[in-house]
C-alpha atoms as a PDB file:
ATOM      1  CA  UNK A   1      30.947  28.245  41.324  1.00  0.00           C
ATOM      2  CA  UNK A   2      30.737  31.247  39.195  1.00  0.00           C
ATOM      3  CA  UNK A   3      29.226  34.918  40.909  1.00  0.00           C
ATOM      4  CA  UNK A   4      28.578  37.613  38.834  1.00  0.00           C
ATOM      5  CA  UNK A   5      31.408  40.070  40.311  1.00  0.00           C
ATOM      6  CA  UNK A   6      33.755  36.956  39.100  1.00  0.00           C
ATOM      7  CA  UNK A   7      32.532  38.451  35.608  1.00  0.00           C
ATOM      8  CA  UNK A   8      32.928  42.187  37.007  1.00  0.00           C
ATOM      9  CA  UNK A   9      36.463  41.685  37.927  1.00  0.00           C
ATOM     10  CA  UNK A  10      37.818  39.850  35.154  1.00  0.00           C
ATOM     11  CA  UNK A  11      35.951  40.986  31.632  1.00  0.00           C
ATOM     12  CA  UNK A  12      34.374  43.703  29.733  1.00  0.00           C
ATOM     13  CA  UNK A  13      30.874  44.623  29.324  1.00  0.00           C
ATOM     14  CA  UNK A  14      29.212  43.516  31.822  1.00  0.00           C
ATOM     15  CA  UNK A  15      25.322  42.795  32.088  1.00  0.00           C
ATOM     16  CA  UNK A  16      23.118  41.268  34.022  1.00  0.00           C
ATOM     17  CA  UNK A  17      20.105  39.754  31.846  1.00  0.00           C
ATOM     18  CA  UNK A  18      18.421  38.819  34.543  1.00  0.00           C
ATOM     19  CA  UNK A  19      17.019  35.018  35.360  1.00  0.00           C
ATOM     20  CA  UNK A  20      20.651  34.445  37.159  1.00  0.00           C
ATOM     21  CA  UNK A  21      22.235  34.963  33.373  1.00  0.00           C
ATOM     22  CA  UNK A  22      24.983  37.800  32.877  1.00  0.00           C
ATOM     23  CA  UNK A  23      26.614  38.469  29.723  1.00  0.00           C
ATOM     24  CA  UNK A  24      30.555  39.925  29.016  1.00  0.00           C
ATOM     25  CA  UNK A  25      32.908  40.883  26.434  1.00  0.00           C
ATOM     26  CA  UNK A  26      36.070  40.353  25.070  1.00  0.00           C
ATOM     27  CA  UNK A  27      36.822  42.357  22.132  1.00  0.00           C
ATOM     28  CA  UNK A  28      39.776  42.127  19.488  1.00  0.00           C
ATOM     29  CA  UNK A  29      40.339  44.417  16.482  1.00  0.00           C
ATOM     30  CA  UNK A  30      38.291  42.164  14.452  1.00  0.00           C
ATOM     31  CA  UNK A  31      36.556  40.280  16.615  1.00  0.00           C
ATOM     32  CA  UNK A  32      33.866  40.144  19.198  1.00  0.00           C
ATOM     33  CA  UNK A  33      33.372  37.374  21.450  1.00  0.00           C
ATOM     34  CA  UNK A  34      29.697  37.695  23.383  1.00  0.00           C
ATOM     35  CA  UNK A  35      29.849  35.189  26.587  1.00  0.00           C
ATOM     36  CA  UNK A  36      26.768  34.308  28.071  1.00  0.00           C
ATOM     37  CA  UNK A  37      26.906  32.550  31.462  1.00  0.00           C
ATOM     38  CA  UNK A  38      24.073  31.128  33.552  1.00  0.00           C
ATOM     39  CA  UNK A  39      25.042  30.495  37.037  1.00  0.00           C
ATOM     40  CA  UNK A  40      24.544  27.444  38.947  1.00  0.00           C
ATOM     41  CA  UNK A  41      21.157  27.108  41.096  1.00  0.00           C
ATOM     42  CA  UNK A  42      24.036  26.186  44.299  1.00  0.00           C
ATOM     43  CA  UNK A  43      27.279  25.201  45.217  1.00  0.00           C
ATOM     44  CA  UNK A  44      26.760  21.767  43.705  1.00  0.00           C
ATOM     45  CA  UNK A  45      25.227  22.992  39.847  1.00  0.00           C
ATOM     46  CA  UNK A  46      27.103  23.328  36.696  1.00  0.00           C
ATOM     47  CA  UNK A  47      27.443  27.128  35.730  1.00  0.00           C
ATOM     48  CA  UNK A  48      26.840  26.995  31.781  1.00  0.00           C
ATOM     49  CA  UNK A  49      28.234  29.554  29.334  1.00  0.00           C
ATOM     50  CA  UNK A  50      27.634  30.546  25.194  1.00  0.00           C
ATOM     51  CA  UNK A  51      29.988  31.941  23.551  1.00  0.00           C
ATOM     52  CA  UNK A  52      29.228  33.967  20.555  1.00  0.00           C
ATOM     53  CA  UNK A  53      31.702  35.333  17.465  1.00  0.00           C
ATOM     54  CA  UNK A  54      30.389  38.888  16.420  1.00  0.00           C
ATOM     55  CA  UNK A  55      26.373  38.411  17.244  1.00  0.00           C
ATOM     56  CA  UNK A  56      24.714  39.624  20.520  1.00  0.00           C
ATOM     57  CA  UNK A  57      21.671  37.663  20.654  1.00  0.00           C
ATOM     58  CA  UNK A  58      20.500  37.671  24.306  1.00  0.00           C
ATOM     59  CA  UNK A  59      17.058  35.821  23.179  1.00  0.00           C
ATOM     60  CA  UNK A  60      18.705  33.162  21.258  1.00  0.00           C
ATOM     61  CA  UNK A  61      21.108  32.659  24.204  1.00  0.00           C
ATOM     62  CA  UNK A  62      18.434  32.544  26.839  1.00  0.00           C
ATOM     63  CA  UNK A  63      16.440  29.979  24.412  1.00  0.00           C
ATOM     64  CA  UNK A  64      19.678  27.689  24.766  1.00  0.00           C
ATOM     65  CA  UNK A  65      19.938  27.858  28.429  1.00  0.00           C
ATOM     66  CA  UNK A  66      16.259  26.965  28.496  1.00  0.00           C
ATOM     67  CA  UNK A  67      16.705  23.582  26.660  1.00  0.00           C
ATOM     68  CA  UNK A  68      19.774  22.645  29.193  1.00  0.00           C
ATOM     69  CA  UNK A  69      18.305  19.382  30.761  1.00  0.00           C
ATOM     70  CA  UNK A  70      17.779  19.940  34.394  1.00  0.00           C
ATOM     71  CA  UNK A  71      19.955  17.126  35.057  1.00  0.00           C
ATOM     72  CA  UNK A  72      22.633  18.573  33.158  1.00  0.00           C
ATOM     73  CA  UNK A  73      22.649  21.558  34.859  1.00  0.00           C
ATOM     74  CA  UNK A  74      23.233  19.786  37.909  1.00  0.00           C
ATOM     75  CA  UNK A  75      25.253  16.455  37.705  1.00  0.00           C
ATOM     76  CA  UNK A  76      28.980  16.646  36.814  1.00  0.00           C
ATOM     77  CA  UNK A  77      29.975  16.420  33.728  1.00  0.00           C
ATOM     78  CA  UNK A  78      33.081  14.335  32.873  1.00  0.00           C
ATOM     79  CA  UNK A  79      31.959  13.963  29.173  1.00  0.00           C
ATOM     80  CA  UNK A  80      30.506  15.113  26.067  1.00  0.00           C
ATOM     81  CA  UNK A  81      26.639  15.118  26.025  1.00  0.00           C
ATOM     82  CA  UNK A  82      24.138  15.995  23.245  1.00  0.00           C
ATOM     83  CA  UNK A  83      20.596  17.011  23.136  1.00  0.00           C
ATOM     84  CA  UNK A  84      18.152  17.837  20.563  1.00  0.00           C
ATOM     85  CA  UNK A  85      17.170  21.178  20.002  1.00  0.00           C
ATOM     86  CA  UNK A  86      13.664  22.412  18.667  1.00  0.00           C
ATOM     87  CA  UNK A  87      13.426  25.092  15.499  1.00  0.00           C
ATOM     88  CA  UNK A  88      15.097  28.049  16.274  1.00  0.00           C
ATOM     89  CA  UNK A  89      16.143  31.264  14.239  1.00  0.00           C
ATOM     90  CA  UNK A  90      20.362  29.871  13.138  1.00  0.00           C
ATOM     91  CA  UNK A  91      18.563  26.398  12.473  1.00  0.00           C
ATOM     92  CA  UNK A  92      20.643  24.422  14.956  1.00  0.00           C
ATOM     93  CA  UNK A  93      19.608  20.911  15.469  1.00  0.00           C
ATOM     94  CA  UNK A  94      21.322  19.916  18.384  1.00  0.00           C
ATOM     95  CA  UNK A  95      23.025  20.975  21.894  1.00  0.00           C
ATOM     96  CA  UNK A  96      26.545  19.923  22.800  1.00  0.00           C
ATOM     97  CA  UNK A  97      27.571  20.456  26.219  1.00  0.00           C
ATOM     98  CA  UNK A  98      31.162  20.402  27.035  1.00  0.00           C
ATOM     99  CA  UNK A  99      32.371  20.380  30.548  1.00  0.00           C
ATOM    100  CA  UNK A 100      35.763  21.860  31.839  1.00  0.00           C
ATOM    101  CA  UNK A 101      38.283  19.690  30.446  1.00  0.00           C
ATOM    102  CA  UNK A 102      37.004  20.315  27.078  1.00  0.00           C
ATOM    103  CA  UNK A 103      37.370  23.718  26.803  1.00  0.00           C
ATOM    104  CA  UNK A 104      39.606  26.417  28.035  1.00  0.00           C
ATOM    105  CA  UNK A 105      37.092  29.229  28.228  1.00  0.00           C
ATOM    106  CA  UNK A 106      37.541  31.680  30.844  1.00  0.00           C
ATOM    107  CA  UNK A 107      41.054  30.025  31.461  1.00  0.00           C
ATOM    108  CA  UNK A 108      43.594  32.050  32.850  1.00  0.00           C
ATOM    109  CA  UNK A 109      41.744  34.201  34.548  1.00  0.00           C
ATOM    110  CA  UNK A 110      38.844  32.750  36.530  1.00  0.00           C
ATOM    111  CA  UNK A 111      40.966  29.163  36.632  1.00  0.00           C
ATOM    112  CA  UNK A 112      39.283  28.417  39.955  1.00  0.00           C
ATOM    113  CA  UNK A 113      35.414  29.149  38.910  1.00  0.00           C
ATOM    114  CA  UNK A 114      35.808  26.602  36.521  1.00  0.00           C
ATOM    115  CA  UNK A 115      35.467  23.455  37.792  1.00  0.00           C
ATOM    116  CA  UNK A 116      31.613  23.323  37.117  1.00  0.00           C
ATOM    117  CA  UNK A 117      31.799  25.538  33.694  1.00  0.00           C
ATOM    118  CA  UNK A 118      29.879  23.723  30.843  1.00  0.00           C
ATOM    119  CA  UNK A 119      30.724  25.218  27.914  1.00  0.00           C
ATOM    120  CA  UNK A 120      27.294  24.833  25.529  1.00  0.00           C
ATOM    121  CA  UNK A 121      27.576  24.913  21.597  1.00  0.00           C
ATOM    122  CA  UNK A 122      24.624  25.187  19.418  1.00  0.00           C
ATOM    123  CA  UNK A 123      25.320  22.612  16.421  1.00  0.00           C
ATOM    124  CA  UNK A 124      24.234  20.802  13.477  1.00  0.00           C
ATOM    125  CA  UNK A 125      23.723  17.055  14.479  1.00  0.00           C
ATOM    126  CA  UNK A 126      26.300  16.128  11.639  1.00  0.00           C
ATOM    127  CA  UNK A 127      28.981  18.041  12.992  1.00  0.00           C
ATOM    128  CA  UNK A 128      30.335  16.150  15.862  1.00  0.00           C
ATOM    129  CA  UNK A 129      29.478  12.074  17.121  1.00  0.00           C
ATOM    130  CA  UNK A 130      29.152  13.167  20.704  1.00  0.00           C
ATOM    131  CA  UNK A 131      31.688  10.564  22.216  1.00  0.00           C
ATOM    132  CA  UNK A 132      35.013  12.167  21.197  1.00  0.00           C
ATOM    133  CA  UNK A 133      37.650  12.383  23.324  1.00  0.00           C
ATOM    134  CA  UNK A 134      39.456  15.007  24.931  1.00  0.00           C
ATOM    135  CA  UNK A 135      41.913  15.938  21.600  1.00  0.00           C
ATOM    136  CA  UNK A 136      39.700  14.752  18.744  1.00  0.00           C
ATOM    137  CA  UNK A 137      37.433  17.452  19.776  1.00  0.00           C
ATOM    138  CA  UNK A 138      39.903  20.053  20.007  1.00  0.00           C
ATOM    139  CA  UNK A 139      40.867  19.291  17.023  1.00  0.00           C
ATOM    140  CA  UNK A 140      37.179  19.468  15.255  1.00  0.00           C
ATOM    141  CA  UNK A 141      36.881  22.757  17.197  1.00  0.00           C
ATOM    142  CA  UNK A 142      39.917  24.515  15.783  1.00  0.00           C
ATOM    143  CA  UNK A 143      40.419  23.084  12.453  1.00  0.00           C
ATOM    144  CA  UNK A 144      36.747  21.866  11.394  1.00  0.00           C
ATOM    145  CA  UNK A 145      33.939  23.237  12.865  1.00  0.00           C
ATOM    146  CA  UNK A 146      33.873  27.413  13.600  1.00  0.00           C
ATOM    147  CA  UNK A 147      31.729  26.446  16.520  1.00  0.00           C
ATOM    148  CA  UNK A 148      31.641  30.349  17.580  1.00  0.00           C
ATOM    149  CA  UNK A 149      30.488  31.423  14.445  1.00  0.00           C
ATOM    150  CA  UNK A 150      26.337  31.018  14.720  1.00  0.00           C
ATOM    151  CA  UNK A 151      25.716  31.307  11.048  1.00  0.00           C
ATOM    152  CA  UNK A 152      28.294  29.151   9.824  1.00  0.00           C
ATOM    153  CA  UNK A 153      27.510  26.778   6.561  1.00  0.00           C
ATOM    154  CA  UNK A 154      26.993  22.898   8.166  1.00  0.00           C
ATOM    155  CA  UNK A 155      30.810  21.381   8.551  1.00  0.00           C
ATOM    156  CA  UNK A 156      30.076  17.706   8.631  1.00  0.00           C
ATOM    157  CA  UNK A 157      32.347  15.628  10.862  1.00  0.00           C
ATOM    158  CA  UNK A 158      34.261  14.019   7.949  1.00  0.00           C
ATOM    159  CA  UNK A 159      37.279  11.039   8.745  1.00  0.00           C
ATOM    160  CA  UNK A 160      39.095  10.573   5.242  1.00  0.00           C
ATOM    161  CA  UNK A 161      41.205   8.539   4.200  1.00  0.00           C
ATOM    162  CA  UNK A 162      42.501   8.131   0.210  1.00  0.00           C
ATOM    163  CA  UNK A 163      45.107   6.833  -1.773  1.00  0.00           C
ATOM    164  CA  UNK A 164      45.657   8.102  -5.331  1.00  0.00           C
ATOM    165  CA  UNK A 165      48.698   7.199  -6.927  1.00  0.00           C
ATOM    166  CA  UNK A 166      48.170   9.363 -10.254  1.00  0.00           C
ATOM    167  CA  UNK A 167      48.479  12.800  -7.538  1.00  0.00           C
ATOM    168  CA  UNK A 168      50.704  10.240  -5.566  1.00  0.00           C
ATOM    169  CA  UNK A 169      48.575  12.107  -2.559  1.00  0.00           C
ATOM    170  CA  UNK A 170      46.578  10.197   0.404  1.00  0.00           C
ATOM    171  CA  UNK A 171      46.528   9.363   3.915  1.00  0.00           C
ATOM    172  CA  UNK A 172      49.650   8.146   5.916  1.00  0.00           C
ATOM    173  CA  UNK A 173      47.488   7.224   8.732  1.00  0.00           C
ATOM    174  CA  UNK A 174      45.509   3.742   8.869  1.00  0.00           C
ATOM    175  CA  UNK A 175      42.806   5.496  10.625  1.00  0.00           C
ATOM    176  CA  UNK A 176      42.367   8.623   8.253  1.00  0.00           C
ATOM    177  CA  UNK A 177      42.452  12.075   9.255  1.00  0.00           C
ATOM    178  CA  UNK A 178      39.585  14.790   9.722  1.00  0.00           C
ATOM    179  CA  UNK A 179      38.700  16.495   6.710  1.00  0.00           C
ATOM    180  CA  UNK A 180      36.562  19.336   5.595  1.00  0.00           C
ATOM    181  CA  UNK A 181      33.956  18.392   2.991  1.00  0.00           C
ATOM    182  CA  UNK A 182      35.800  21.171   0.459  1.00  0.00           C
ATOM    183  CA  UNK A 183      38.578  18.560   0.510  1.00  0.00           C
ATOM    184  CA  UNK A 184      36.386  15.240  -0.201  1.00  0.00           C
ATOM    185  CA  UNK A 185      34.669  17.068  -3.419  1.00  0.00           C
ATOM    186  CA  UNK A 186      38.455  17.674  -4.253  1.00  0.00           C
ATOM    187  CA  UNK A 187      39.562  14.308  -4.048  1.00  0.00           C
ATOM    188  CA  UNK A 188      36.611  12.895  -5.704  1.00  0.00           C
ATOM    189  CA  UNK A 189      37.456  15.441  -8.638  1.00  0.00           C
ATOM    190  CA  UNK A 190      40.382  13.718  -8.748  1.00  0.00           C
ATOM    191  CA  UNK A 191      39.665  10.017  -8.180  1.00  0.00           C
ATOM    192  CA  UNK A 192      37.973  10.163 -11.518  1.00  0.00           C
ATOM    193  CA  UNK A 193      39.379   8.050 -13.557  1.00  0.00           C
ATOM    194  CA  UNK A 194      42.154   6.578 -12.172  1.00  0.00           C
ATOM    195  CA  UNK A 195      41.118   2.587 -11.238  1.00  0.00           C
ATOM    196  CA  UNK A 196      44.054   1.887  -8.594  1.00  0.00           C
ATOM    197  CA  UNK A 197      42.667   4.999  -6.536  1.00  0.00           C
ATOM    198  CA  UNK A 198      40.178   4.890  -3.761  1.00  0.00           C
ATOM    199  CA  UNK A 199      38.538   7.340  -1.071  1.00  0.00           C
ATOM    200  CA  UNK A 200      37.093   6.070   2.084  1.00  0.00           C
ATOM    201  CA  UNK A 201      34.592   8.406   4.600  1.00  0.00           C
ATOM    202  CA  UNK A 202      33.926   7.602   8.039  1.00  0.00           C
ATOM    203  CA  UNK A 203      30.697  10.018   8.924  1.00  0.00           C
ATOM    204  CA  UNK A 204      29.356  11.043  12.420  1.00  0.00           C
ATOM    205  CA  UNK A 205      27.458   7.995  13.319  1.00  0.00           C
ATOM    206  CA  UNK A 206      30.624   5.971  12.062  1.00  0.00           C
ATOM    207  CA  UNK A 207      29.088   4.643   8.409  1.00  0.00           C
ATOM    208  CA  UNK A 208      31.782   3.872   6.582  1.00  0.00           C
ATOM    209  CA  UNK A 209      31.361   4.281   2.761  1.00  0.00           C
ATOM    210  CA  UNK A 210      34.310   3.829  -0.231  1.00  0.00           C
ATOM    211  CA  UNK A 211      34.005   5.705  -3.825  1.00  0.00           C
ATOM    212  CA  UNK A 212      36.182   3.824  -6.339  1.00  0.00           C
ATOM    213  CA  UNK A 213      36.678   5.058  -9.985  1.00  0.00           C
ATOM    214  CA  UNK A 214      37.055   2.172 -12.841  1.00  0.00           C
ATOM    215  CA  UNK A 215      37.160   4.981 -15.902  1.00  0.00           C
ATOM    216  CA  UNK A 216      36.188   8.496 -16.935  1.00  0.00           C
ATOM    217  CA  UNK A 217      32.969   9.548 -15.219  1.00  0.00           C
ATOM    218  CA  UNK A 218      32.185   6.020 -13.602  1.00  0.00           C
ATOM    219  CA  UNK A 219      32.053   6.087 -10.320  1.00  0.00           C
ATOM    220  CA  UNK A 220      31.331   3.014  -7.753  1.00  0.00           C
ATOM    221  CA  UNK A 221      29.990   3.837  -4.104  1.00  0.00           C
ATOM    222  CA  UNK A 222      30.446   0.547  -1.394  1.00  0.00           C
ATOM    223  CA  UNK A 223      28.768   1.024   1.935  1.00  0.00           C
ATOM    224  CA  UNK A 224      30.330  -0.528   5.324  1.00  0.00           C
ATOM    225  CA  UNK A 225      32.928  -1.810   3.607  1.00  0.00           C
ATOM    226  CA  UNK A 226      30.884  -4.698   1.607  1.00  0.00           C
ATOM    227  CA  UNK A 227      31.401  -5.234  -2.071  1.00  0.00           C
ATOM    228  CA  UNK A 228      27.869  -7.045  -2.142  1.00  0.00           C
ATOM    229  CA  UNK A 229      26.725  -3.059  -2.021  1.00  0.00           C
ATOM    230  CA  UNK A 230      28.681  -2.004  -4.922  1.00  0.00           C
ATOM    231  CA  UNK A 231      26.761   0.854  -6.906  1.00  0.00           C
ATOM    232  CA  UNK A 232      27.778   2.444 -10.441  1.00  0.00           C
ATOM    233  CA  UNK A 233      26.984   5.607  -9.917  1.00  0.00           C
ATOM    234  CA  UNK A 234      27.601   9.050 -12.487  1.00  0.00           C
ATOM    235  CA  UNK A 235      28.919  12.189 -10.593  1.00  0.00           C
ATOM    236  CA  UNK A 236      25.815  14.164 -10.319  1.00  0.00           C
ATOM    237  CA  UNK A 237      24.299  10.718  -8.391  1.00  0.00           C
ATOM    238  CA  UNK A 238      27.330  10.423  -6.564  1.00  0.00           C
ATOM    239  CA  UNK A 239      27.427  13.941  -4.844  1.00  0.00           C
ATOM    240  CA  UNK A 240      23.793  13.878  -3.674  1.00  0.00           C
ATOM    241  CA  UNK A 241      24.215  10.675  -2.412  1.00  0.00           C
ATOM    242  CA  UNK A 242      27.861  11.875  -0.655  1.00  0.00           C
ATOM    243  CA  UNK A 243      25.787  14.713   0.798  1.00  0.00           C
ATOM    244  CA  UNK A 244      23.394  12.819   2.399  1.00  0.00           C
ATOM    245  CA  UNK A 245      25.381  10.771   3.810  1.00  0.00           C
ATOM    246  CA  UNK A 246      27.747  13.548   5.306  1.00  0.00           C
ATOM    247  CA  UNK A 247      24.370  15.308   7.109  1.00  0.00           C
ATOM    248  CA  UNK A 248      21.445  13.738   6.877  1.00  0.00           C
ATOM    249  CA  UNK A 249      22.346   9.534   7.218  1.00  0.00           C
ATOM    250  CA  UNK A 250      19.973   7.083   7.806  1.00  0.00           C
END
C-alpha cells in the first residue's frame, strides 16, 4: 500500500491534490512524465496511478479516478479490465486498468508498494481488445499505442498479416504481427494490382477481414474469412470501409 511520503522519498514534485490523490514528477531533457496516484481506501484497496507525457491536467486526472469502479478499486487485479468512459476534454472512450504485472511503473524504486498499483490508461476503445496477455500488451504499449501521450491520433489495434510476391515482402508468422495502420495503407498501396497478393487484418474485437487485388484499381474485401462475402470495391470505397472497421466495427 502506497503513503504519500513513499512519493516524498522517492520522486520529484511532490503535491498533494487533496481527496487522498498526490501527484509527482520525473523529468528528462525532453520529457515530462506527470504521475498521478490515488491511494487505496485500506490495506486491502488497489492504489491507482495516471501517468501523463508532457500535460499536467490535475482535473482530467481526478475525472479518471472518479470513473474507477468501486470494485476495481478494491478487488485484486490479476488481469486487464476495461470500462467505458463518458465525454471528456482528449475524447477518450474507454478506461484500461492494468494491475502490477502489466506495468513496471514506479519499479525500482518503490518495488514493495506495488503489489496493489493499477496502472489506469485513458484509451480509444479500438486500441487494445482488453484480454491480452502479459507480452502482447507490452508490446502494443511500446511499439503501437503512445499510451502516455493524451492527445495522440487513435492507433487501432491492428494484427497483419500479407503476402506479396511482386515486393516479395509479408508475414513469416502464421498468426501475423501487430501493425500500425501507416503500414496497412502501405501495403494496400501496394497490393494493387498484383492478383497472387493478399492482406489479411485481425481488428480489436477479432473480425477478421482479407483485401485481394485481381487488376489495377480493383480491389475485393472478404469478411471472416468467407468468399460468399466477396465485395469489388474501388480504393476510395475500400479505405472508408478499412477505417471503419479498424475503429468503429460493428
Amino acid at each position: 500500500m502506497l503513503q504519500f511520503q513513499d512519493l516524498v522519498a522517492s520522486a520529484a514534485r511532490v503535491v498533494d491534490l487533496g481527496s487522498g490523490i498526490a501527484r509527482c514528477q520525473d523529468t528528462l531533457p525532453k520529457k515530462t512524465f506527470h504521475n498521478y496516484v490515488k491511494f487505496a481506501d485500506s490495506r486491502d484497496g488497489n492504489d491507482l496511478l495516471i501517468v501523463s507525457e508532457n500535460i499536467l491536467d490535475d482535473d482530467f486526472a481526478a475525472f479518471i479516478f472518479a470513473h474507477v469502479p468501486p470494485a476495481d478499486g478494491s478487488e485484486k487485479l490479476s488481469s486487464l479490465r476495461i470500462r467505458d468512459l463518458p465525454n471528456n476534454i482528449y475524447d477518450f472512450s474507454a478506461l484500461l486498468l492494468a494491475p502490477k504485472d502489466y506495468h513496471r511503473q514506479f519499479a525500482g524504486r518503490l518495488d514493495a508498494k506495488r503489489d496493489r498499483l493499477v496502472w489506469c490508461l485513458p484509451i480509444h476503445r479500438c486500441e487494445f481488445s482488453g484480454d491480452e496477455p502479459v507480452e502482447e500488451f507490452f508490446t502494443l504499449c511500446k511499439e503501437i499505442v503512445p499510451t502516455l501521450n493524451w492527445r495522440r491520433e487513435v492507433c487501432p489495434k491492428i494484427i497483419l498479416r500479407y503476402d506479396n510476391p511482386k515486393t516479395q515482402g509479408g508475414t513469416i508468422y502464421d498468426d501475423g504481427v501487430f501493425a500500425k495502420y501507416e503500414t496497412v495503407l502501405l501495403e494496400v498501396d501496394l497490393l494493387n494490382g498484383v492478383p497472387k497478393a493478399f492482406i489479411e487484418i485481425i481488428n480489436y474485437k477479432k473480425q477478421v477481414i482479407e483485401i485481394l487485388s485481381p487488376k489495377e484499381g480493383l480491389f475485393v474485401l472478404i469478411r471472416e474469412r468467407d468468399d460468399a462475402t466477396r465485395q469489388p470495391l474501388d480504393k476510395t470505397t475500400l479505405l472508408q470501409k478499412l477505417q471503419s472497421f479498424l475503429v468503429n466495427p460493428a
